[in-house]
N, C-alpha and C. Protein backbone atom coordinates (compact mmCIF):
# COMPACT_ATOMS: atom_id res chain seq x y z
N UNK A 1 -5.00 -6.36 -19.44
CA UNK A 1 -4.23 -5.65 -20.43
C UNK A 1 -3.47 -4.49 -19.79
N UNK A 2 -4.16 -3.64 -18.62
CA UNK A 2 -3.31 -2.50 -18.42
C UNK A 2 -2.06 -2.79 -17.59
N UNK A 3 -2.35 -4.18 -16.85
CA UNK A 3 -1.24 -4.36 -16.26
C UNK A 3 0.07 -5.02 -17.08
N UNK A 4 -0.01 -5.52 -18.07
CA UNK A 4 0.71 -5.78 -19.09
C UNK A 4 1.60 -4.76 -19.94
N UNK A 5 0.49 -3.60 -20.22
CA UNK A 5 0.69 -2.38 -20.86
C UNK A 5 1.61 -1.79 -19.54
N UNK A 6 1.62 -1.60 -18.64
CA UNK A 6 2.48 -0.90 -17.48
C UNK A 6 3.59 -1.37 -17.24
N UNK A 7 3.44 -2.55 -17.57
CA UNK A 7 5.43 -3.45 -17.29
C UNK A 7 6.44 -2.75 -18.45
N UNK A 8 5.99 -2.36 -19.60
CA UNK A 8 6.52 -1.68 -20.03
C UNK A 8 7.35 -0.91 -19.93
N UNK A 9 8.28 -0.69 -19.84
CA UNK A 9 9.29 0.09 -19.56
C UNK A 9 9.72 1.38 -20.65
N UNK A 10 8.85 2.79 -19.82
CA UNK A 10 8.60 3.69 -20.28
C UNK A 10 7.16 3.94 -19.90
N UNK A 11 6.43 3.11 -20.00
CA UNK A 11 5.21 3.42 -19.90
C UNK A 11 4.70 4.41 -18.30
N UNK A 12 4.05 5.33 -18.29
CA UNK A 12 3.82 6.29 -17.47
C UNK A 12 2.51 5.90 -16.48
N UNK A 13 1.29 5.45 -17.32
CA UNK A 13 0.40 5.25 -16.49
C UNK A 13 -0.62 5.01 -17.78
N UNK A 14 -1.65 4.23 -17.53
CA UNK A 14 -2.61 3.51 -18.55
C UNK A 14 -4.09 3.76 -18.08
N UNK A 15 -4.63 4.11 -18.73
CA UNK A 15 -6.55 4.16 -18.27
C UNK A 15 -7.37 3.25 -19.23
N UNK A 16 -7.86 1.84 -19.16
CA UNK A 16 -8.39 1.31 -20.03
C UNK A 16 -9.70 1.54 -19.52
N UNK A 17 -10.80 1.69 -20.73
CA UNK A 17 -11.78 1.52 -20.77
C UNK A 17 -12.66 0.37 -21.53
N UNK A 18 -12.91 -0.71 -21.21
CA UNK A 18 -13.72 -1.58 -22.09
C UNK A 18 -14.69 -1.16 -22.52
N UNK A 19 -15.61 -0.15 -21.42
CA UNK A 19 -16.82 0.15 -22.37
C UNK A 19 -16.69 1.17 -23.52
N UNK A 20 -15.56 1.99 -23.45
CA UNK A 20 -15.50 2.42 -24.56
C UNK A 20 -14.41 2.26 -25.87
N UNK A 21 -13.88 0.51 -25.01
CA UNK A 21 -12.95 -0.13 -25.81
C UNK A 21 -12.11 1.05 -25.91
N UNK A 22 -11.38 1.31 -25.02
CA UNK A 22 -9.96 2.36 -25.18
C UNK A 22 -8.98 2.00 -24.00
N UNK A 23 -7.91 2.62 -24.81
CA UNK A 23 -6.71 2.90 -23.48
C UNK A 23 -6.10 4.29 -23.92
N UNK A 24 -6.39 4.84 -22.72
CA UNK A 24 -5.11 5.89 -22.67
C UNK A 24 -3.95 5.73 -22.02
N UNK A 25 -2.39 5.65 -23.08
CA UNK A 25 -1.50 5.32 -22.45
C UNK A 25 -0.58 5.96 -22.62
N UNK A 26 0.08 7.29 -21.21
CA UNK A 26 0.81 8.12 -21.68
C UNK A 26 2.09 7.45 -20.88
N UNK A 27 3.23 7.90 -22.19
CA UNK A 27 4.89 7.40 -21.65
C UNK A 27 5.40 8.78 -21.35
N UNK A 28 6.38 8.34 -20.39
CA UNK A 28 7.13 8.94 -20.21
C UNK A 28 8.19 9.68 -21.28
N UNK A 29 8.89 10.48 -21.41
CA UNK A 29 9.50 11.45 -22.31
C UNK A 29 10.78 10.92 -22.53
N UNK A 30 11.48 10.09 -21.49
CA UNK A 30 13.03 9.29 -22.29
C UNK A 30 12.59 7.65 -22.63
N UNK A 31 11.11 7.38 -23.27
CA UNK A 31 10.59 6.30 -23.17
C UNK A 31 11.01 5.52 -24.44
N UNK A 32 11.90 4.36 -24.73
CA UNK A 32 11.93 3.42 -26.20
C UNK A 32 10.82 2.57 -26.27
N UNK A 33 9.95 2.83 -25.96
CA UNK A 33 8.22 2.09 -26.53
C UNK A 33 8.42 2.52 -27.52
N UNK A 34 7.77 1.06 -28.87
CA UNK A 34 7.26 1.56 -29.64
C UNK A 34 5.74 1.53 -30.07
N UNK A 35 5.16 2.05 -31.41
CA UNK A 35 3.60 1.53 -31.67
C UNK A 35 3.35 0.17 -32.04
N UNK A 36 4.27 -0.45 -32.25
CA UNK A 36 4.52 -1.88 -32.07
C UNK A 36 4.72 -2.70 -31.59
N UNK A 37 5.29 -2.40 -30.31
CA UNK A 37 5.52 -3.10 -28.75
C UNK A 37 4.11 -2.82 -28.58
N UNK A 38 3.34 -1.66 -28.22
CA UNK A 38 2.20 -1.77 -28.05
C UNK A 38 0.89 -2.34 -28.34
N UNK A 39 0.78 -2.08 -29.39
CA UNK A 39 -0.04 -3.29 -30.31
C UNK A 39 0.11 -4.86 -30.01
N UNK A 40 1.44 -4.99 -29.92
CA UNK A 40 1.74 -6.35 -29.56
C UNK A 40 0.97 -6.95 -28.28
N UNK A 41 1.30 -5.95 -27.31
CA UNK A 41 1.15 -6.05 -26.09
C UNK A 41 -0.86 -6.78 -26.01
N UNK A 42 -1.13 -5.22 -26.71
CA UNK A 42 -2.95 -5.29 -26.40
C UNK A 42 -2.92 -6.64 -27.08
N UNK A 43 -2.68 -7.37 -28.24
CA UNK A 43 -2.93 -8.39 -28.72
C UNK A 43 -2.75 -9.21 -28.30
N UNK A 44 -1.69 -9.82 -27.62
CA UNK A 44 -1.35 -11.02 -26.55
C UNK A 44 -2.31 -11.33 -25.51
N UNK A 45 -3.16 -9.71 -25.81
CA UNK A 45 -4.10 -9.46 -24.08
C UNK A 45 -5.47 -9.90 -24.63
N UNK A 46 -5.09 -10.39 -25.75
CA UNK A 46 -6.57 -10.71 -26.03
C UNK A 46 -7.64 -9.74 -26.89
N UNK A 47 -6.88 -9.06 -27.23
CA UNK A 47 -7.58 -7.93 -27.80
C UNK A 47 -7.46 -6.95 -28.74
N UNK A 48 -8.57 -6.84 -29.85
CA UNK A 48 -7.75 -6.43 -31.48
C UNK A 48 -7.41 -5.21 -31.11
N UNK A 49 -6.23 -4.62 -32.16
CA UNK A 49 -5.90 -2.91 -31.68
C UNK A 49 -6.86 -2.16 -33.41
N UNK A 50 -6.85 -1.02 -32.79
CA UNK A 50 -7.52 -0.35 -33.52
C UNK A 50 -6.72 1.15 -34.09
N UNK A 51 -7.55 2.46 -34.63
CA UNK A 51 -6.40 3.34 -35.18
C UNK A 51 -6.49 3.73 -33.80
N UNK A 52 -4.55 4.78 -33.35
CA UNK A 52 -4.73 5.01 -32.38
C UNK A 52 -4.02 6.71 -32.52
N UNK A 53 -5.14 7.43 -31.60
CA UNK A 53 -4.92 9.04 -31.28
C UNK A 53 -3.59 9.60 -30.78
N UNK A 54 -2.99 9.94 -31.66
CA UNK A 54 -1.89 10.22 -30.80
C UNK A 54 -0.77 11.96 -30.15
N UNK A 55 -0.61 12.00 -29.64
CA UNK A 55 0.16 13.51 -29.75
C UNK A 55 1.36 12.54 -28.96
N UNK A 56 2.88 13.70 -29.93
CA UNK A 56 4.43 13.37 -29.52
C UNK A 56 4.75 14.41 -30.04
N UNK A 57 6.50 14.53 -29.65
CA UNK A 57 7.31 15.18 -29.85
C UNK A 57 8.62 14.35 -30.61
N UNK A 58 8.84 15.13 -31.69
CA UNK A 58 9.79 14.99 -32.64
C UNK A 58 10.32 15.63 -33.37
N UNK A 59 11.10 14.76 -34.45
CA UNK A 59 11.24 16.01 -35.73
C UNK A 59 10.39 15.30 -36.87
N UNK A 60 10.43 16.33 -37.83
CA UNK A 60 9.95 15.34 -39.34
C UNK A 60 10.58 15.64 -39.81
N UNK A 61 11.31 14.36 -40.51
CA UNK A 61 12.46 14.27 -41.12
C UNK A 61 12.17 13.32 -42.87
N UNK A 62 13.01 13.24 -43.67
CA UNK A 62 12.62 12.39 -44.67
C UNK A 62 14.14 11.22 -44.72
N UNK A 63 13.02 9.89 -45.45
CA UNK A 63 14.22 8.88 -44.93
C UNK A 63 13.63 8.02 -46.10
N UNK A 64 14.46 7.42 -46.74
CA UNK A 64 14.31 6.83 -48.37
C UNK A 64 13.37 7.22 -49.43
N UNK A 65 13.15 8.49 -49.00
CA UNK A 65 12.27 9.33 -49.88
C UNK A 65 11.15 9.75 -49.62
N UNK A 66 10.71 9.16 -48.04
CA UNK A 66 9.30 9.07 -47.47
C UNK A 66 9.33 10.26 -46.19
N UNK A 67 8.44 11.41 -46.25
CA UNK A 67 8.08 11.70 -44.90
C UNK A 67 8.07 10.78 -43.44
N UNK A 68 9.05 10.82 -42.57
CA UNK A 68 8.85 10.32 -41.25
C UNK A 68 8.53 10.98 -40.05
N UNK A 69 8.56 10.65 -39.53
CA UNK A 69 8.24 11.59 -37.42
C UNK A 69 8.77 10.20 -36.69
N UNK A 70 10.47 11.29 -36.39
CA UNK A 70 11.27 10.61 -35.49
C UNK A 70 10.82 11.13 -34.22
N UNK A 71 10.53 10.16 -33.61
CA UNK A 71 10.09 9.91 -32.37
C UNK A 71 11.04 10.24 -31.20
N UNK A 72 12.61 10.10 -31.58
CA UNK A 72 13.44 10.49 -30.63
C UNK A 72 13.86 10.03 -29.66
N UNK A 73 13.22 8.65 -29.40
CA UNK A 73 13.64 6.72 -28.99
C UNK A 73 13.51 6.34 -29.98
N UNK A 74 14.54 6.57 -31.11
CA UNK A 74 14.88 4.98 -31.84
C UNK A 74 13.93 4.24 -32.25
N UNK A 75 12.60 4.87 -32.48
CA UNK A 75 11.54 4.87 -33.46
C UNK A 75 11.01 5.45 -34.32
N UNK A 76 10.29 5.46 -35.64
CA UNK A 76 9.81 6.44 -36.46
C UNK A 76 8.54 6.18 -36.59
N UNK A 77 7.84 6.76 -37.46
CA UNK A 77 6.16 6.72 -37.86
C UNK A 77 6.30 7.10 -39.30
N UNK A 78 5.91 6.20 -40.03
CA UNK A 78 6.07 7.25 -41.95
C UNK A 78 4.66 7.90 -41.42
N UNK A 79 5.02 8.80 -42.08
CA UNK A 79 3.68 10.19 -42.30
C UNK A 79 3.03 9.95 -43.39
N UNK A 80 1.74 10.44 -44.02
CA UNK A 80 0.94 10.07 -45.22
C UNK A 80 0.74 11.08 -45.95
N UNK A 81 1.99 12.06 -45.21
CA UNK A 81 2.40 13.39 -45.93
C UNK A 81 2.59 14.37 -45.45
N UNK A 82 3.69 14.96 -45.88
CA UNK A 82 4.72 15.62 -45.71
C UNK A 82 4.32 16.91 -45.31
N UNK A 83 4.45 18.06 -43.89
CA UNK A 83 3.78 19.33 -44.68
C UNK A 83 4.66 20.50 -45.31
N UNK A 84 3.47 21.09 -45.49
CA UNK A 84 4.66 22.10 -46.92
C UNK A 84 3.96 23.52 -45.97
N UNK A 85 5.54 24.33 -45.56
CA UNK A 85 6.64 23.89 -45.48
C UNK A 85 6.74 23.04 -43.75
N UNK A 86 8.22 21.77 -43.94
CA UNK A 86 8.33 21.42 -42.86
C UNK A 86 9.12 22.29 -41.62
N UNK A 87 8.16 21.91 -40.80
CA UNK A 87 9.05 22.66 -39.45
C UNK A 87 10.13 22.48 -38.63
N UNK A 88 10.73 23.20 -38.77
CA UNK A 88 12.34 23.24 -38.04
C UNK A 88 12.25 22.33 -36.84
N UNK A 89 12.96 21.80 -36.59
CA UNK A 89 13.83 21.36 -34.80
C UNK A 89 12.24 20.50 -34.34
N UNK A 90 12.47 20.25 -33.19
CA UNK A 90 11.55 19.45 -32.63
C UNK A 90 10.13 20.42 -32.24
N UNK A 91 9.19 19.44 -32.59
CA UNK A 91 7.29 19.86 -32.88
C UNK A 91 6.66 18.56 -31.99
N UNK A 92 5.59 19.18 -31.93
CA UNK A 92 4.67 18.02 -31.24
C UNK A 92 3.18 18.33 -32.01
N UNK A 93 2.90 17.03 -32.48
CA UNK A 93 2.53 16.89 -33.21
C UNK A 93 0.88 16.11 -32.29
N UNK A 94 -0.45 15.97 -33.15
CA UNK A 94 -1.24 15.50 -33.25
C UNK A 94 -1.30 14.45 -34.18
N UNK A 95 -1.82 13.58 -34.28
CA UNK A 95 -2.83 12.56 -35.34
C UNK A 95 -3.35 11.28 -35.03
N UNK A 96 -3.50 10.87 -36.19
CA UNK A 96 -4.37 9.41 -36.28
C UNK A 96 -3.00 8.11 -36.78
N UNK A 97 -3.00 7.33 -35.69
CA UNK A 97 -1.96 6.27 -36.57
C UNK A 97 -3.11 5.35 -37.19
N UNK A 98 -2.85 5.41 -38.13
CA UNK A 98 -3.84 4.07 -38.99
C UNK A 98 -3.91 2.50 -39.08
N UNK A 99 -4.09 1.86 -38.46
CA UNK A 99 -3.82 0.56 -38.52
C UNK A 99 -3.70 -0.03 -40.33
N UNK A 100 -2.25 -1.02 -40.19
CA UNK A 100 -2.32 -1.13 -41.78
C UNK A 100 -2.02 -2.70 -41.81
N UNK A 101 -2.60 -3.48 -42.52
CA UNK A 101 -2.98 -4.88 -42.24
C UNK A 101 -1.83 -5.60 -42.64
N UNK A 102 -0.75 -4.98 -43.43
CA UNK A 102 0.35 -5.85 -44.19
C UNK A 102 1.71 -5.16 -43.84
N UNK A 103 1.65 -3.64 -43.45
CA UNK A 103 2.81 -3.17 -43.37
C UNK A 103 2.62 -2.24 -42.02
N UNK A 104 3.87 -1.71 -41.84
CA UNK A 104 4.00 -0.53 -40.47
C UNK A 104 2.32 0.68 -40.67
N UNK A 105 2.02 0.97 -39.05
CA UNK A 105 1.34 2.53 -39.60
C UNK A 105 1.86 3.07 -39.92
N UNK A 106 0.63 3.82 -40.41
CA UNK A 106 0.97 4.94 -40.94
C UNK A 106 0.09 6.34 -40.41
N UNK A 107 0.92 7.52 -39.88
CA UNK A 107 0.70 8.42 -38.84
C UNK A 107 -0.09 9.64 -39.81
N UNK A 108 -1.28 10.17 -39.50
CA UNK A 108 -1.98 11.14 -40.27
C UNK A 108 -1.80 12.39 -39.14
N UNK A 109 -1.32 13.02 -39.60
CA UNK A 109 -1.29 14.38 -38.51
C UNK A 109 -1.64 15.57 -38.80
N UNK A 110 -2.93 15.53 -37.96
CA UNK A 110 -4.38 16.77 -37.53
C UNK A 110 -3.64 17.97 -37.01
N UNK A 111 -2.87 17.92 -36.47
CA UNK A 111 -2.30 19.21 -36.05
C UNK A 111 -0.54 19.27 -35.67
N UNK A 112 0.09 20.63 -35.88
CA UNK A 112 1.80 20.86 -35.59
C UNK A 112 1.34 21.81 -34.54
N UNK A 113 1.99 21.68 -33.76
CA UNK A 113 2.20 22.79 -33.10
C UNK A 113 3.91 23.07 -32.36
């Protein structure tokens, strides 16, 4: 899987752990990965994906009425809510992406900074 996860283009460097069933996989900063290329990836590899920990940099923006976190490659994350108030210009953010069985995650975020 990590060598799969590394062809990636963007991808920075990968640490899988089986015994504790993880990967840490940090991209690079002009990277168009998405949480969906990824997922894809671990799954082809044989292996279910789970929720995944994340910290980025973006904005939060709203887009058909829904809280998002533009990612800033031409990806988004809907948020599971909005915070009050939102923060100006680009944040980096903490959370939990949630695995969702029928539709896109959805990104819970533990911390702005």
């Amino acid at each position: 899987m990590s060598v799969a996860l590394k062809k990636l283009d963007g991808v920075e460097s990968v640490d899988v752990s089986l015994e504790k069933a993880s990967a840490d996989i940090r991209l690079r900063a002009d990277n168009r990965v998405t949480l969906d290329r990824i997922r894809g990836v671990i799954r082809d590899s044989g292996y279910p994906t789970r929720d995944a920990e994340i910290t980025a940099r973006g904005r939060i923006v709203e887009q058909g009425g829904k809280p998002m976190f533009d990612l800033l490659n031409g990806s988004m994350l809907e948020l599971t809510m909005k915070p009050d108030p939102v923060p100006p210009g680009i944040v980096e953010i903490d959370g939990v992406s949630k695995v969702q069985p029928k539709t896109a995650d959805r990104l819970t975020m533990t911390k702005v900074k």
